[in-house]
C-alpha atoms as a PDB file:
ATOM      1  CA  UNK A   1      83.245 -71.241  85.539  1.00  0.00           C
ATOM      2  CA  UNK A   2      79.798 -72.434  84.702  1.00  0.00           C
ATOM      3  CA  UNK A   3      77.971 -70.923  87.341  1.00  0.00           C
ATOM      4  CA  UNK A   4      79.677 -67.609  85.976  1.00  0.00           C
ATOM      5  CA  UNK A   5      78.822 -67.968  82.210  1.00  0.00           C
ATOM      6  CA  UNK A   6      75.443 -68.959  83.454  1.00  0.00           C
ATOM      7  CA  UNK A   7      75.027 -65.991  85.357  1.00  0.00           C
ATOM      8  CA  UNK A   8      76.583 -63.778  82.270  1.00  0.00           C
ATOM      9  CA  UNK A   9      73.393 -65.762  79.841  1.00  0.00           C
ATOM     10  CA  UNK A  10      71.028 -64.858  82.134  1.00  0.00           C
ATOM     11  CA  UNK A  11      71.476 -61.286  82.526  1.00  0.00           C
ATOM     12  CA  UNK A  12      72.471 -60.728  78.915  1.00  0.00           C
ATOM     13  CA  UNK A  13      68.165 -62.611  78.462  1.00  0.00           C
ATOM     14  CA  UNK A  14      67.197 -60.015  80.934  1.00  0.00           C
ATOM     15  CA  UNK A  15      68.414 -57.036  79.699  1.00  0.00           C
ATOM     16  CA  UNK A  16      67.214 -58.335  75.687  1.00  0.00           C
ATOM     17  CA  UNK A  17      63.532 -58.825  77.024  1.00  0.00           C
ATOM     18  CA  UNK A  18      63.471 -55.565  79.099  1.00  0.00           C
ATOM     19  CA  UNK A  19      60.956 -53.166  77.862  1.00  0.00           C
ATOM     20  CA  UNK A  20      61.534 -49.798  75.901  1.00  0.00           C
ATOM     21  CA  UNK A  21      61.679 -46.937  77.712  1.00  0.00           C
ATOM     22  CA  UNK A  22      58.283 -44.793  77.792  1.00  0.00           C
ATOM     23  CA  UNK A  23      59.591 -42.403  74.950  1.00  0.00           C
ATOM     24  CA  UNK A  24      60.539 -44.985  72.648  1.00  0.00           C
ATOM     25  CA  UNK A  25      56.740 -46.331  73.476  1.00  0.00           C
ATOM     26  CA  UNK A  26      55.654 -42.774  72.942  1.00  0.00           C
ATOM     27  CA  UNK A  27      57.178 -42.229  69.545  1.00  0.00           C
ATOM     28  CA  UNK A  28      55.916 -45.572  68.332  1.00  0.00           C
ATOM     29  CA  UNK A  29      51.992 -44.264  69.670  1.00  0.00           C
ATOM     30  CA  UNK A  30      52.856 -41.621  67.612  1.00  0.00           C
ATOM     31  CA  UNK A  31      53.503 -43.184  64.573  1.00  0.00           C
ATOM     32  CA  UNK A  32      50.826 -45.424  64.788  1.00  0.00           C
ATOM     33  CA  UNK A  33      47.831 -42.412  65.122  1.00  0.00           C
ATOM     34  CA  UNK A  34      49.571 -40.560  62.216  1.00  0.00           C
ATOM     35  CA  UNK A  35      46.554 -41.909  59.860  1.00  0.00           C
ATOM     36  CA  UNK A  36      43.969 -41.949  62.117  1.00  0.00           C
ATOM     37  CA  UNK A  37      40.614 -39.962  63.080  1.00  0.00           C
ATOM     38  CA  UNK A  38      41.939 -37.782  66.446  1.00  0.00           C
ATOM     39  CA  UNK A  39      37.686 -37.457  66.773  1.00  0.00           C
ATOM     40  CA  UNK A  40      37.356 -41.164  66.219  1.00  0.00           C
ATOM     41  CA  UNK A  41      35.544 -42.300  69.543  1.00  0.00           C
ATOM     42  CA  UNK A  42      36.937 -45.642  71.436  1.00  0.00           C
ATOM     43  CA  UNK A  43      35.617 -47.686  74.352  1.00  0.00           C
ATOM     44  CA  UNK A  44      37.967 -49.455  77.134  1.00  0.00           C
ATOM     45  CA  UNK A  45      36.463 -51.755  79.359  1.00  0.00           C
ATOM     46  CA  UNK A  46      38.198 -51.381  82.381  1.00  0.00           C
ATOM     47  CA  UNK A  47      38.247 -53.696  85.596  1.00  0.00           C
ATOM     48  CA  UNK A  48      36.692 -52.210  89.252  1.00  0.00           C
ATOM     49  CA  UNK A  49      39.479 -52.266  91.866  1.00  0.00           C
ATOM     50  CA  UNK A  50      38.560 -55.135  94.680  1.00  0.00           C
ATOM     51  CA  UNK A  51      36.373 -56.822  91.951  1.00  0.00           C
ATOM     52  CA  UNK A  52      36.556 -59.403  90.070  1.00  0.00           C
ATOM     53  CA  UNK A  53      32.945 -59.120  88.137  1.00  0.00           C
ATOM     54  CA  UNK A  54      32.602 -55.288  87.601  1.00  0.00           C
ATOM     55  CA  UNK A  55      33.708 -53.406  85.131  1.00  0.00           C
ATOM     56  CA  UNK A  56      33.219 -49.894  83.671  1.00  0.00           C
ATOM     57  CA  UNK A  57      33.635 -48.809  80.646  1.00  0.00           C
ATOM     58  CA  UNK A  58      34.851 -45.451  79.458  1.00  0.00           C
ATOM     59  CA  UNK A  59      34.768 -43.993  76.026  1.00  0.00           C
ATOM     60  CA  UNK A  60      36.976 -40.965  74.318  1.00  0.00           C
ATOM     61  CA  UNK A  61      38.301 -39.938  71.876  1.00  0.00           C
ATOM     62  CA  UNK A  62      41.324 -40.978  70.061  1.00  0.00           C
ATOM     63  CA  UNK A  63      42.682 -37.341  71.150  1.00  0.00           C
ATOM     64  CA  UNK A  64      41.428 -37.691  74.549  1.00  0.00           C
ATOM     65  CA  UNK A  65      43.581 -40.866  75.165  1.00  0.00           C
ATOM     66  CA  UNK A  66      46.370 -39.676  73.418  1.00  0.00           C
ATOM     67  CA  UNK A  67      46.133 -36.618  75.908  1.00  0.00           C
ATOM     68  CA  UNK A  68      45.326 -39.254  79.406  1.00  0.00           C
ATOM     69  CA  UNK A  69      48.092 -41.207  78.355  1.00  0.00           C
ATOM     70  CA  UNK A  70      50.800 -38.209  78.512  1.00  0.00           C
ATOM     71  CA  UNK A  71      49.217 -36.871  81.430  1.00  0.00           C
ATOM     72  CA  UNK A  72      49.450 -40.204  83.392  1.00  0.00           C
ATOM     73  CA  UNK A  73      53.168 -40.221  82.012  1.00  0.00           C
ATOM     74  CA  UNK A  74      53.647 -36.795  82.920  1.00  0.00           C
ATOM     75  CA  UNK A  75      52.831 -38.068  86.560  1.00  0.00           C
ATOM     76  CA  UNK A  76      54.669 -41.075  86.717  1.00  0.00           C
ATOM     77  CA  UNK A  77      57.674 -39.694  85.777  1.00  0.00           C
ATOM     78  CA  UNK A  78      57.288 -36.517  88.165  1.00  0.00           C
ATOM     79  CA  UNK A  79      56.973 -39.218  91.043  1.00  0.00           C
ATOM     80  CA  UNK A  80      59.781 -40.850  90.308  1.00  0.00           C
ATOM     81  CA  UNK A  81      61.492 -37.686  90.126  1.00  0.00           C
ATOM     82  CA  UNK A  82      60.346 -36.779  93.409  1.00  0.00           C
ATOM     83  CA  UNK A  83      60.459 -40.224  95.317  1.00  0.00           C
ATOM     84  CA  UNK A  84      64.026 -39.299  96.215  1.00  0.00           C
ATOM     85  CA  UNK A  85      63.299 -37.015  98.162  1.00  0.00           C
ATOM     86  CA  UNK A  86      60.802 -38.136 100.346  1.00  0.00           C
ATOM     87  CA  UNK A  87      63.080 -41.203 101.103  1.00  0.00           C
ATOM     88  CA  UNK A  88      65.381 -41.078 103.981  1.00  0.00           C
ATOM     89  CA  UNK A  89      67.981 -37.986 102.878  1.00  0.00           C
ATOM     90  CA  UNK A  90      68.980 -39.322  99.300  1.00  0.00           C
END
């Protein structure tokens, strides 16, 4: 009985600290950049694969994120979409 109801708390702690799904993260992005330059230009520091000292650093603007970030979503999703079928016959 224990074992069950501890098994029961422990998913219900799961499923409350999953994340949102992308749109929800989208629509909150979106809300965020309502007051904001779009020409504004922003730096990221990024980390070099296989390194732990390099870095580059990339700068865009707010628009040009805004428009990476879909794409990259755009692609993540279509891969998921499309990992079923490259999988044995789903």
């Amino acid at each position: 009985m224990r074992s069950t109801l501890r098994i029961f708390a422990l998913a219900a702690l799961i499923g409350y600290m999953a994340p949102k799904p992308a749109m929800a993260l989208a629509d909150d992005d979106a809300k965020s950049q309502k007051g904001k330059n779009p020409n504004e230009t922003i730096c990221e520091s990024s980390p070099e694969l296989g390194s732990r000292l390099v870095r580059h650093r990339v700068c865009m603007t707010r628009a040009q994120w805004a428009e990476r970030r879909q794409a990259d979503r755009q692609i993540v999703e279509h891969s998921q979409l499309q990992s079923c079928t490259r999988q044995a016959g789903c």
